[in-house]
N, C-alpha and C. Protein backbone atom coordinates (compact mmCIF):
# COMPACT_ATOMS: atom_id res chain seq x y z
N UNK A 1 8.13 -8.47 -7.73
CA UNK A 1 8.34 -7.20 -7.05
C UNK A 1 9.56 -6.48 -7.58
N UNK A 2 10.75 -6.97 -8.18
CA UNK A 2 11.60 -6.69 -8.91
C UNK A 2 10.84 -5.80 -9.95
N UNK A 3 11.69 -4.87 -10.15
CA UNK A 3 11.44 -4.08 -11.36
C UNK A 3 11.27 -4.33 -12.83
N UNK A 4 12.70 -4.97 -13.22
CA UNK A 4 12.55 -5.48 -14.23
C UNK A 4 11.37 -6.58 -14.73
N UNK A 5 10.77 -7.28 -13.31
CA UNK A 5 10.32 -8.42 -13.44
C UNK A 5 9.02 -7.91 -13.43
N UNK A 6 8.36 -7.06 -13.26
CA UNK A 6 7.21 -6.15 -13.29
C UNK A 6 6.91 -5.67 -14.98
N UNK A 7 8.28 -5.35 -15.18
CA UNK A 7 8.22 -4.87 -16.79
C UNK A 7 7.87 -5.90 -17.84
N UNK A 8 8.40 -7.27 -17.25
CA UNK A 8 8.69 -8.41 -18.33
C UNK A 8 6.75 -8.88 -18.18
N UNK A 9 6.44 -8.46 -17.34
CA UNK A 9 4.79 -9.20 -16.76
C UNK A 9 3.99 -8.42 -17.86
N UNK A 10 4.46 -6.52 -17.50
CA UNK A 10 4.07 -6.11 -18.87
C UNK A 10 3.85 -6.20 -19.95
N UNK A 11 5.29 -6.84 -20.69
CA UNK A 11 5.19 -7.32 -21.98
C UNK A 11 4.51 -8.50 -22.39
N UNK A 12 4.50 -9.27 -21.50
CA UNK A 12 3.70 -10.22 -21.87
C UNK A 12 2.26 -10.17 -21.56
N UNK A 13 1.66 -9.36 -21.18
CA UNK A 13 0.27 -9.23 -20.97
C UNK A 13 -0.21 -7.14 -20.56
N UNK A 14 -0.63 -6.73 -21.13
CA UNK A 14 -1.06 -5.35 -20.65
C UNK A 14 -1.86 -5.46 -19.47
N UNK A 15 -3.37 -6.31 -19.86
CA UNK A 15 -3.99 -6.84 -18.72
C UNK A 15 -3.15 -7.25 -17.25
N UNK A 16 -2.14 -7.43 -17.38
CA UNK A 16 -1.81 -8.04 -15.77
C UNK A 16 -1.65 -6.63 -14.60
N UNK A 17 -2.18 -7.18 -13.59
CA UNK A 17 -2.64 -6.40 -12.58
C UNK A 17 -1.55 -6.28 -11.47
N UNK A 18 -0.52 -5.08 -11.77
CA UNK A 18 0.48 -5.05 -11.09
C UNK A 18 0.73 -3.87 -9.92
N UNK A 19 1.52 -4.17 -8.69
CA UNK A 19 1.44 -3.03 -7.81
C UNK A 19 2.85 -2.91 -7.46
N UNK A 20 3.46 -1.94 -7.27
CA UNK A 20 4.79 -2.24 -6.39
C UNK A 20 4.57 -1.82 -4.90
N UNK A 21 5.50 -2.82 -4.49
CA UNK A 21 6.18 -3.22 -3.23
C UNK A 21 7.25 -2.58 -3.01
N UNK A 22 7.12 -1.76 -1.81
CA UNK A 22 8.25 -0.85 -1.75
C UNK A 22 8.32 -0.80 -0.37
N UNK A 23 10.00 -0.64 -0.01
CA UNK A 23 9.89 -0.53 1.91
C UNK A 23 10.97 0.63 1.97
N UNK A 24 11.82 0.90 0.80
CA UNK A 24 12.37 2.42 1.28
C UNK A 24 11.72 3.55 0.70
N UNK A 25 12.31 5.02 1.05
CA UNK A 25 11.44 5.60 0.46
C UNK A 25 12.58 6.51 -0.87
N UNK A 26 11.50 6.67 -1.95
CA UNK A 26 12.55 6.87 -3.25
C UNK A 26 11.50 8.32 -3.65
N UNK A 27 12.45 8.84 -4.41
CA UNK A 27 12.21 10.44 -4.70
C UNK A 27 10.38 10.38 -5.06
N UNK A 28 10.28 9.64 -6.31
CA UNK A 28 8.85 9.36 -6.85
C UNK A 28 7.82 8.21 -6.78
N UNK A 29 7.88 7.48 -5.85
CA UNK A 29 6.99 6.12 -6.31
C UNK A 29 5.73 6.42 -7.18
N UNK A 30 4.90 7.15 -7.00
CA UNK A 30 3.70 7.09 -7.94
C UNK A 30 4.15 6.96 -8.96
N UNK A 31 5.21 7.79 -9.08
CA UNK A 31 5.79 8.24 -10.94
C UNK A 31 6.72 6.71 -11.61
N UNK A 32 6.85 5.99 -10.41
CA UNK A 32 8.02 4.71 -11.13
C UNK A 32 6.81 3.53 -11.30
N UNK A 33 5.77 3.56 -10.32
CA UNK A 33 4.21 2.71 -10.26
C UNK A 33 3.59 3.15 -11.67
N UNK A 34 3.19 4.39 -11.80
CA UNK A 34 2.48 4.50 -13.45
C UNK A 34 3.52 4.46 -14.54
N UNK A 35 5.11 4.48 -14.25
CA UNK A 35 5.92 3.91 -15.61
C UNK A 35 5.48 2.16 -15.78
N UNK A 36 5.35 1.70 -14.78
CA UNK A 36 4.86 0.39 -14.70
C UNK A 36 3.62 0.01 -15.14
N UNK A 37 3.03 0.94 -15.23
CA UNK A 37 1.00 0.97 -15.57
C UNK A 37 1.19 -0.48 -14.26
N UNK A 38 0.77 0.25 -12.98
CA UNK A 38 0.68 -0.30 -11.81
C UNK A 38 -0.35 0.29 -11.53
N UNK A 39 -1.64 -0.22 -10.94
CA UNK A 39 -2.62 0.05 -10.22
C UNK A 39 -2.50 0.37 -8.76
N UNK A 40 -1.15 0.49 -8.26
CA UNK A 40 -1.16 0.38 -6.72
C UNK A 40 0.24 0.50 -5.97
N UNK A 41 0.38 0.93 -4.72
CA UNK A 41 1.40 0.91 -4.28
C UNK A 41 1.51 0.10 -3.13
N UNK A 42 2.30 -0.75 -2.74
CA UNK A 42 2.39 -1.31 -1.15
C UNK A 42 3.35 -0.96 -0.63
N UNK A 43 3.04 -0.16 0.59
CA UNK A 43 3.90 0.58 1.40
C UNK A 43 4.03 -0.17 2.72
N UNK A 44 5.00 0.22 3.90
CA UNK A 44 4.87 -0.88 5.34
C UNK A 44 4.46 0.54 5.60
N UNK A 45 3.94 0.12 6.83
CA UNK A 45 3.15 0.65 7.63
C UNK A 45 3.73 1.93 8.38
N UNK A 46 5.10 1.71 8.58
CA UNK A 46 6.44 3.15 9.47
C UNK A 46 6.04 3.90 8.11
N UNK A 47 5.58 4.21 6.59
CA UNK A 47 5.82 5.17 5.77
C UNK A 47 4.73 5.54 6.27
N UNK A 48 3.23 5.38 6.67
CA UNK A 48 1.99 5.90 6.87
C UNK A 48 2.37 7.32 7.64
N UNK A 49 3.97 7.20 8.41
CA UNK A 49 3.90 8.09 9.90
C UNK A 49 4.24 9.26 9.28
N UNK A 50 4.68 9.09 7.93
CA UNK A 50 5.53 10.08 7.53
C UNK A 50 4.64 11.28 6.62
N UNK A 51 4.08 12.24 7.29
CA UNK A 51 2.95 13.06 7.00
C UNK A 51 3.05 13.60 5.29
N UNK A 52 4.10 13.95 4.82
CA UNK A 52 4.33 14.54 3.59
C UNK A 52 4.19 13.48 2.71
N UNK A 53 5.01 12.17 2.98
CA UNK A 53 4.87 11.51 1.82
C UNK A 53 3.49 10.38 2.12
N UNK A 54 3.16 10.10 3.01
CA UNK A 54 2.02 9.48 3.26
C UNK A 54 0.71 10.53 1.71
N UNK A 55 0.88 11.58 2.68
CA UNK A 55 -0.23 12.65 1.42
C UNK A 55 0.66 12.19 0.44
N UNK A 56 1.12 12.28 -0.21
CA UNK A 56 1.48 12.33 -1.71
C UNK A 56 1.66 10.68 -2.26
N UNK A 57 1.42 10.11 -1.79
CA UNK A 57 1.06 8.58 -2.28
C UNK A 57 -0.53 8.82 -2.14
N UNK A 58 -1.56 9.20 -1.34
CA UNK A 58 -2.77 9.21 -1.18
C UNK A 58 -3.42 9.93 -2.20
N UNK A 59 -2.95 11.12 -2.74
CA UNK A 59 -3.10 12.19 -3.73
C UNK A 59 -2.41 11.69 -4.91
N UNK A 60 -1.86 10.23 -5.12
CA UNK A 60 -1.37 9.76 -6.60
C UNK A 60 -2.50 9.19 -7.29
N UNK A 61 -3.63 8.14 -6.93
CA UNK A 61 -4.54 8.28 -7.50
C UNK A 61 -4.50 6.64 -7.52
N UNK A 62 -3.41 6.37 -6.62
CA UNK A 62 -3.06 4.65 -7.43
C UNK A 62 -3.74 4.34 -5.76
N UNK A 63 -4.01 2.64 -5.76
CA UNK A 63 -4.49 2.36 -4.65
C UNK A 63 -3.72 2.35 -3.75
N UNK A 64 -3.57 1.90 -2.29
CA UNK A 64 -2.82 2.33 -1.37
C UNK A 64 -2.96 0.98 -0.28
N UNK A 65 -1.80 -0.12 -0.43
CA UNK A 65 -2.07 -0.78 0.53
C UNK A 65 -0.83 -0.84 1.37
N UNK A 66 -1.30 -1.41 2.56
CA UNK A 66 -0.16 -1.29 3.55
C UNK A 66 -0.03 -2.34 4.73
N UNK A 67 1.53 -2.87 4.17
CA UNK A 67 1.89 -4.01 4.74
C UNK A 67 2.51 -3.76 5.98
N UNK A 68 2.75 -4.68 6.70
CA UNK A 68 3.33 -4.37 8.61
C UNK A 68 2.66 -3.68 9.09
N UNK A 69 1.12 -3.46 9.13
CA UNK A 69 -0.01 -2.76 10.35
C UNK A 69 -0.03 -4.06 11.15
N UNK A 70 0.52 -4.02 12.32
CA UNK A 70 0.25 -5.18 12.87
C UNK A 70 -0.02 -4.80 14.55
N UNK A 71 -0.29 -3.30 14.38
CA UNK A 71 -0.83 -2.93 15.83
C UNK A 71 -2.30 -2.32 15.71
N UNK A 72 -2.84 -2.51 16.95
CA UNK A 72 -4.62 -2.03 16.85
C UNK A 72 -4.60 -0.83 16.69
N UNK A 73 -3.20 0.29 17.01
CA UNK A 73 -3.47 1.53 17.21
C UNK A 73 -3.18 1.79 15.55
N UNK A 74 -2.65 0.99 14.60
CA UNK A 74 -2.39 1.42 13.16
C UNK A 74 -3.43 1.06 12.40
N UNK A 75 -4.11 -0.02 12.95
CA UNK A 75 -5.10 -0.52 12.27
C UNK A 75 -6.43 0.48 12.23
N UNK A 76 -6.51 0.93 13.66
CA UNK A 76 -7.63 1.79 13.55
C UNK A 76 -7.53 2.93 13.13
N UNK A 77 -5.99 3.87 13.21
CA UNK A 77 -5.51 4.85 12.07
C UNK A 77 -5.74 4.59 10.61
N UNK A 78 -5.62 3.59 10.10
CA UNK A 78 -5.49 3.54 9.12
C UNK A 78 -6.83 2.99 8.42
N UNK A 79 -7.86 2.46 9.08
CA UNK A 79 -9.01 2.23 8.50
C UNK A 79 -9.63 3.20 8.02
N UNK A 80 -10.08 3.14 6.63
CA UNK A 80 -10.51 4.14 5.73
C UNK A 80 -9.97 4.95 5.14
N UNK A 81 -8.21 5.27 5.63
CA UNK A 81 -7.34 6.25 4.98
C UNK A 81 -6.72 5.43 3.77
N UNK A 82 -6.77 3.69 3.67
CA UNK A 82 -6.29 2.96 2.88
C UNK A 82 -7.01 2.40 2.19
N UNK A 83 -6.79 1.47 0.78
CA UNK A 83 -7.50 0.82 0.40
C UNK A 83 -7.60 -0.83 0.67
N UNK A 84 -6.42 -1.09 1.75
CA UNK A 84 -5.94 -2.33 2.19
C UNK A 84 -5.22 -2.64 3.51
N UNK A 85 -5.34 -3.06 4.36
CA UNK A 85 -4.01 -3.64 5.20
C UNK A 85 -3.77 -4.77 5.36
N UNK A 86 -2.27 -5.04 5.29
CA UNK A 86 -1.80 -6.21 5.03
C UNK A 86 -1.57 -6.60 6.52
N UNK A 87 -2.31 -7.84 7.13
CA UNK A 87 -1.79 -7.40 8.34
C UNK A 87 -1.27 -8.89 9.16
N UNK A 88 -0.67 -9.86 9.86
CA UNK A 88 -0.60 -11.16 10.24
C UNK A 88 -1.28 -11.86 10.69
N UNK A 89 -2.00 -10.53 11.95
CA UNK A 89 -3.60 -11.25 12.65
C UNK A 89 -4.55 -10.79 12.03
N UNK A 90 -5.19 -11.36 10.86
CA UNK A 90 -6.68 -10.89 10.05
C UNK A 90 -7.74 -11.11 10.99
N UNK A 91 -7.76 -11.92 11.61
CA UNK A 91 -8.98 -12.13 13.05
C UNK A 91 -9.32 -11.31 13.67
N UNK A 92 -7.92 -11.02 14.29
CA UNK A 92 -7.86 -10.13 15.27
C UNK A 92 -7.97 -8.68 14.81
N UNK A 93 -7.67 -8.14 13.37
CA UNK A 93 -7.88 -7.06 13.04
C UNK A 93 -9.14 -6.71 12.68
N UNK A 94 -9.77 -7.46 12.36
CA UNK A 94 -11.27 -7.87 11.75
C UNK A 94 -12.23 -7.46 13.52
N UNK A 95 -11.47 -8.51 14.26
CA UNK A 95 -11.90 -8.09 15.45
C UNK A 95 -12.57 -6.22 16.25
N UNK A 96 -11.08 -6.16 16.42
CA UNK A 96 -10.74 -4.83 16.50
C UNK A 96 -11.42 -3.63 15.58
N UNK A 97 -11.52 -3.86 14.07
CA UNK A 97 -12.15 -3.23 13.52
C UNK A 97 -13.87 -2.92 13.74
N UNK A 98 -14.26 -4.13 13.81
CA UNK A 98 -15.50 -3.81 14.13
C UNK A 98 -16.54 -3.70 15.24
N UNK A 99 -15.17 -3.18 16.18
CA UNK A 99 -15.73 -3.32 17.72
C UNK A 99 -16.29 -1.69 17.73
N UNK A 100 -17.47 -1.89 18.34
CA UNK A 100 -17.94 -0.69 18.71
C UNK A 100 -16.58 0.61 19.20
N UNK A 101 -16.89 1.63 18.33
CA UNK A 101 -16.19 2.82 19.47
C UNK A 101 -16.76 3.21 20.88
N UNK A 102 -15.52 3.85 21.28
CA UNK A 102 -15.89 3.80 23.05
C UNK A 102 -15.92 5.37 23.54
């Protein structure tokens, strides 16, 4: 998740399938993710709230997963707006997800 250590994965393989992990928020992530030739970004779940930059990670083109959804009300926000959630209770989100709407 280190930077440098993302770069060194680079050099030794183009093929390797890298994403960054990020929990503050920095001027460009898409733009520091494709210096990386990163397929993806992992964001926590408090950046989803944040309307401007939420769109502009969604509109980068890279995948979009998101770690600390660990409430039903984020989980069900966020189903389909992501390509992932990282979440503690997979059961229970799994649950929740596929419970009929009411």
């Amino acid at each position: 998740f280190n930077h440098q250590s993302l770069l060194a994965v680079r050099r030794m393989s183009a093929a390797a399938r890298l994403a960054l992990l990020v929990s503050d928020v920095s001027l460009d992530l898409p733009a520091e993710a494709r210096n990386l030739n990163a397929e993806a970004l992992h964001i926590p779940c408090c950046q989803t709230k944040m309307a401007g930059l939420f769109e502009q990670y969604r509109k980068s083109g890279l995948l979009l997963r998101v770690w600390g959804a660990d409430a039903a009300a984020d989980w069900q926000r966020l189903h389909g707006a992501v390509d992932c959630l990282i979440v503690d209770d997979a059961p229970e989100a799994l649950r929740v997800l596929s419970s009929p709407c009411k």
